[in-house]
Protein backbone atom coordinates (compact mmCIF):
# COMPACT_ATOMS: atom_id res chain seq x y z
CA UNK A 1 -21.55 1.38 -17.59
CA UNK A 2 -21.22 5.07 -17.06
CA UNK A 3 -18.08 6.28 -14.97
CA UNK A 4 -20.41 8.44 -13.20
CA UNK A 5 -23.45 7.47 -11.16
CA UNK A 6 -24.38 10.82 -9.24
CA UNK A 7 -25.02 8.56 -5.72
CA UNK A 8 -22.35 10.32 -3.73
CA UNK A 9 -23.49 14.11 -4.78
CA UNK A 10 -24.57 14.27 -1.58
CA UNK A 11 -21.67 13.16 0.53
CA UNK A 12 -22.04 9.61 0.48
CA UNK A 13 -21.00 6.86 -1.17
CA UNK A 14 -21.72 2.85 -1.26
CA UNK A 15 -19.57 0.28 0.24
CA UNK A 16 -19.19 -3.11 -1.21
CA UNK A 17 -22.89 -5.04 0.00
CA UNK A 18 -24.94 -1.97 -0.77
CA UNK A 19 -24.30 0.08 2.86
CA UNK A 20 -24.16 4.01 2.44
CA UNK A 21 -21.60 5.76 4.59
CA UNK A 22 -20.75 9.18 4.64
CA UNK A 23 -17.61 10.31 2.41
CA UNK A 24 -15.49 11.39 5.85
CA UNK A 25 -15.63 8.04 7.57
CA UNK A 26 -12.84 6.70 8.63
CA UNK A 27 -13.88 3.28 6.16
CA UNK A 28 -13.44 5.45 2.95
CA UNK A 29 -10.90 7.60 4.74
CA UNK A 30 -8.85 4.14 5.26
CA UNK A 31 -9.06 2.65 1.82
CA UNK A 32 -8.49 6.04 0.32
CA UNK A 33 -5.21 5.92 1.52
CA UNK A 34 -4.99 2.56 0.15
CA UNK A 35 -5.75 3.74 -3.38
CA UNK A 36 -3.50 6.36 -3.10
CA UNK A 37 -0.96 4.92 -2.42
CA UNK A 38 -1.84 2.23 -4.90
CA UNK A 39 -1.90 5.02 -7.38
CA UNK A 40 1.97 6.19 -6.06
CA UNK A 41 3.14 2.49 -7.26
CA UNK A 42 1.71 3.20 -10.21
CA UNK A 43 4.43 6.47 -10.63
CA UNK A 44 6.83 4.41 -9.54
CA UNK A 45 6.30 1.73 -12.04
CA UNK A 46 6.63 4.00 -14.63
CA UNK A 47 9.95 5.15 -13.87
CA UNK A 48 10.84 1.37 -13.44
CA UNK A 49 12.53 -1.17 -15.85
CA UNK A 50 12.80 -5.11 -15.36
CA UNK A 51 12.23 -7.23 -12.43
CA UNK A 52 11.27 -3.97 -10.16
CA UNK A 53 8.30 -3.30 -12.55
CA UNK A 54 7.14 -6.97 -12.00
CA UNK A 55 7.06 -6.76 -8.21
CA UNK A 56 5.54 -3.20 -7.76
CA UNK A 57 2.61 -4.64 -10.35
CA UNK A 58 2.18 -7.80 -7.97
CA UNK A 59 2.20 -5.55 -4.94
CA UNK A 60 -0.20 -2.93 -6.45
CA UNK A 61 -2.36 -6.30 -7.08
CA UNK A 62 -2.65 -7.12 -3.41
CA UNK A 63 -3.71 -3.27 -2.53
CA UNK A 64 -6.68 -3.62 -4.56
CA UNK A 65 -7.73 -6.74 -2.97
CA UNK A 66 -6.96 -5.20 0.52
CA UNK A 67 -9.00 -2.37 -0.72
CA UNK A 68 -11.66 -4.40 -1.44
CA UNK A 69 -11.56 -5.49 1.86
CA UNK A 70 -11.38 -2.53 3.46
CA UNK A 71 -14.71 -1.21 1.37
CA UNK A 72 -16.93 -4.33 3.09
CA UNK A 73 -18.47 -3.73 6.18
CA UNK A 74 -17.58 -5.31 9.58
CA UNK A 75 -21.29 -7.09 9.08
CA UNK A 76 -21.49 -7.97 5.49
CA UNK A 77 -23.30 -10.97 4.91
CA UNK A 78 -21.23 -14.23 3.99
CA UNK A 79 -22.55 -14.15 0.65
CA UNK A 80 -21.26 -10.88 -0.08
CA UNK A 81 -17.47 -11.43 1.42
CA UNK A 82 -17.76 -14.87 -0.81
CA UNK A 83 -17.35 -12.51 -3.56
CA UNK A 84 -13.97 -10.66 -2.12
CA UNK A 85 -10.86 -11.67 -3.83
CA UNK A 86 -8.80 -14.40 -1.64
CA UNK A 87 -5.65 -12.41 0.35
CA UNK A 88 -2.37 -14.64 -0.96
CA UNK A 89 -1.35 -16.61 1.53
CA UNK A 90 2.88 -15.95 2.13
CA UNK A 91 2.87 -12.17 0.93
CA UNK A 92 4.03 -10.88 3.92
CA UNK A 93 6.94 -13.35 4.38
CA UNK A 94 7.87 -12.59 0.14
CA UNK A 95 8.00 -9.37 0.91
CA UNK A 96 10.50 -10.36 3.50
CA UNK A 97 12.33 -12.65 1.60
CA UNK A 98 13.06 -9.54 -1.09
CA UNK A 99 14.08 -7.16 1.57
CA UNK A 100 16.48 -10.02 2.48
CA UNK A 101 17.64 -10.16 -1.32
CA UNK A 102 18.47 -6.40 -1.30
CA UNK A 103 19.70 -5.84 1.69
CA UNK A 104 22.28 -8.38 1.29
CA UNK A 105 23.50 -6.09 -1.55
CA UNK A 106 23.54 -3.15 0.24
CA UNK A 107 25.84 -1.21 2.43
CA UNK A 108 24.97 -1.17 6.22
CA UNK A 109 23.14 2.13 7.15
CA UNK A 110 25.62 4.02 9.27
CA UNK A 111 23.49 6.90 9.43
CA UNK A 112 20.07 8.41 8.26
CA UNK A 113 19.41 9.05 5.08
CA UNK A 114 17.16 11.38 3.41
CA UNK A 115 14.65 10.14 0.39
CA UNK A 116 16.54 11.18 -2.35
CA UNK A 117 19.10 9.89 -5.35
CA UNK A 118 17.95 9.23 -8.45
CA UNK A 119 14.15 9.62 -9.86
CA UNK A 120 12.74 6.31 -8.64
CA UNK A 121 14.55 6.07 -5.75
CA UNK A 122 12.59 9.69 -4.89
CA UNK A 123 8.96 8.41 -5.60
CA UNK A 124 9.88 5.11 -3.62
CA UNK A 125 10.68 6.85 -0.98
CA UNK A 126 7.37 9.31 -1.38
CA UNK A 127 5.26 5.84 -1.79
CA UNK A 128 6.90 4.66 1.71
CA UNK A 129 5.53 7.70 3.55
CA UNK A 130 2.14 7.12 1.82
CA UNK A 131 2.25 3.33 3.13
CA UNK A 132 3.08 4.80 6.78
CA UNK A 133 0.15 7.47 6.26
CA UNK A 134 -2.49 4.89 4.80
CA UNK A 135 -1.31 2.55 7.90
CA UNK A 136 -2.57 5.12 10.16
CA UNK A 137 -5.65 5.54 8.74
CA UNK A 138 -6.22 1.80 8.51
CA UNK A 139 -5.17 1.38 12.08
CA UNK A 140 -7.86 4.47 12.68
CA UNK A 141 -10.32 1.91 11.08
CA UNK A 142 -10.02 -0.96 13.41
CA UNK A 143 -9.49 0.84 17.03
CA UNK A 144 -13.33 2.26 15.96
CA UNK A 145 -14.65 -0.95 14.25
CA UNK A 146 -13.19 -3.97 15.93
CA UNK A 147 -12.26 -6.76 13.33
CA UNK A 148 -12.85 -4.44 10.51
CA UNK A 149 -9.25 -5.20 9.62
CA UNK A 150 -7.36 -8.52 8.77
CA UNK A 151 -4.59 -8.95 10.96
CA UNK A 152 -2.81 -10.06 8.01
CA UNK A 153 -3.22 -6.97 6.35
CA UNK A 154 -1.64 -4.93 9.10
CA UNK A 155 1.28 -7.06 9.05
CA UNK A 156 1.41 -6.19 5.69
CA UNK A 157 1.11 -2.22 5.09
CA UNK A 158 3.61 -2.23 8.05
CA UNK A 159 6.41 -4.78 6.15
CA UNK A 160 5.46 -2.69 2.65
CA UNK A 161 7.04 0.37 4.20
CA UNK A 162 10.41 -1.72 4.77
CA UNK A 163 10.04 -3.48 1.49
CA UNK A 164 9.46 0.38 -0.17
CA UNK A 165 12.73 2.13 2.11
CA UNK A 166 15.13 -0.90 1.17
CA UNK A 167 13.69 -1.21 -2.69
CA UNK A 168 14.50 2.56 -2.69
CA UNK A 169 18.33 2.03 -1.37
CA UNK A 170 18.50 -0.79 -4.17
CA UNK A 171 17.34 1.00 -6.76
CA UNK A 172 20.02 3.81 -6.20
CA UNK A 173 22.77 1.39 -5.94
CA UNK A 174 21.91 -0.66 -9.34
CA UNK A 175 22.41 2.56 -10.95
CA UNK A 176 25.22 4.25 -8.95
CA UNK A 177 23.77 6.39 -7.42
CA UNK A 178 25.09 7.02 -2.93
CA UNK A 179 22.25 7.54 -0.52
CA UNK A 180 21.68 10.59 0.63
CA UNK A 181 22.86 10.98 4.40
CA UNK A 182 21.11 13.16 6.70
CA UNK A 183 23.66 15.56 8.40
């Protein structure tokens, strides 16, 4: 299979079912950001060692199936959402069980801080503002397409961007490193 396919030369591309939609809407616009941001966990992986590696991998896992998701039309037919990966069931509430875990390690926040410390810390922090962007754009998606987004997957994006801030303040204090307060 060739990496190229020359269908979208002309500003379109194909959504999962066969539909063509233009490159700008805000379907592609929304599961852009999800791939993006997908691709920012990816970074952050890299500057990663043990457990953390482990969980970013699981939670880059669930963006592509959201993705997938999010690149099926509103009206696909069943047959063609019987072929979409099943979302996990308990995600959200893991996610919420290992923002529990870190916190629980962590000082209380007494102030802002800025994103900042060490190296991971940094692109955890950049792949928290992607989450909050590709959140938009996925909320963008369902106020002009009406159940063209789980409510699961809301829930979601919007405890990822926790999960990402308080992973960040972890990281920093495993090795050492203070937050960076805003003044």
């Amino acid at each position: 299979m060739r990496i190229y396919t020359r269908g979208g030369d002309e500003g379109e591309t194909g959504l999962f079912g066969g539909a063509r939609v233009g490159k700008a809407s805000t379907r592609i616009h929304a599961y852009g950001e999800i791939d993006e941001l997908n691709s920012v966990l990816g970074w952050c992986a890299s500057a990663a060692e043990g457990g953390i590696v482990d969980q970013l991998r699981r939670v880059q896992g669930h963006l592509f199936t959201m993705g997938s998701w999010l690149a099926t039309p509103s009206d696909a037919s069943e047959g063609t959402r019987g072929h979409l990966p099943a979302w996990p069931e308990g995600v959200t509430t893991e996610l919420e069980s290992e923002i529990d875990t870190w916190d629980a390690e962590l000082e209380p926040l007494k102030a802002f801080i800025l994103p900042g410390g060490t190296e991971l810390s940094s692109r955890l922090h950049v792949a928290r503002s992607v989450c909050r962007r590709a959140e938009r754009a996925v909320g963008v998606l369902q106020e002009g397409d009406q159940g063209a987004v789980a409510p699961e997957h809301f829930a979601y994006l919007n405890r990822l961007s926790d999960w990402l801030f308080t992973c960040a303040r972890y990281v920093n204090r495993v090795a050492g490193v203070d937050d960076v307060p805003w003044r």
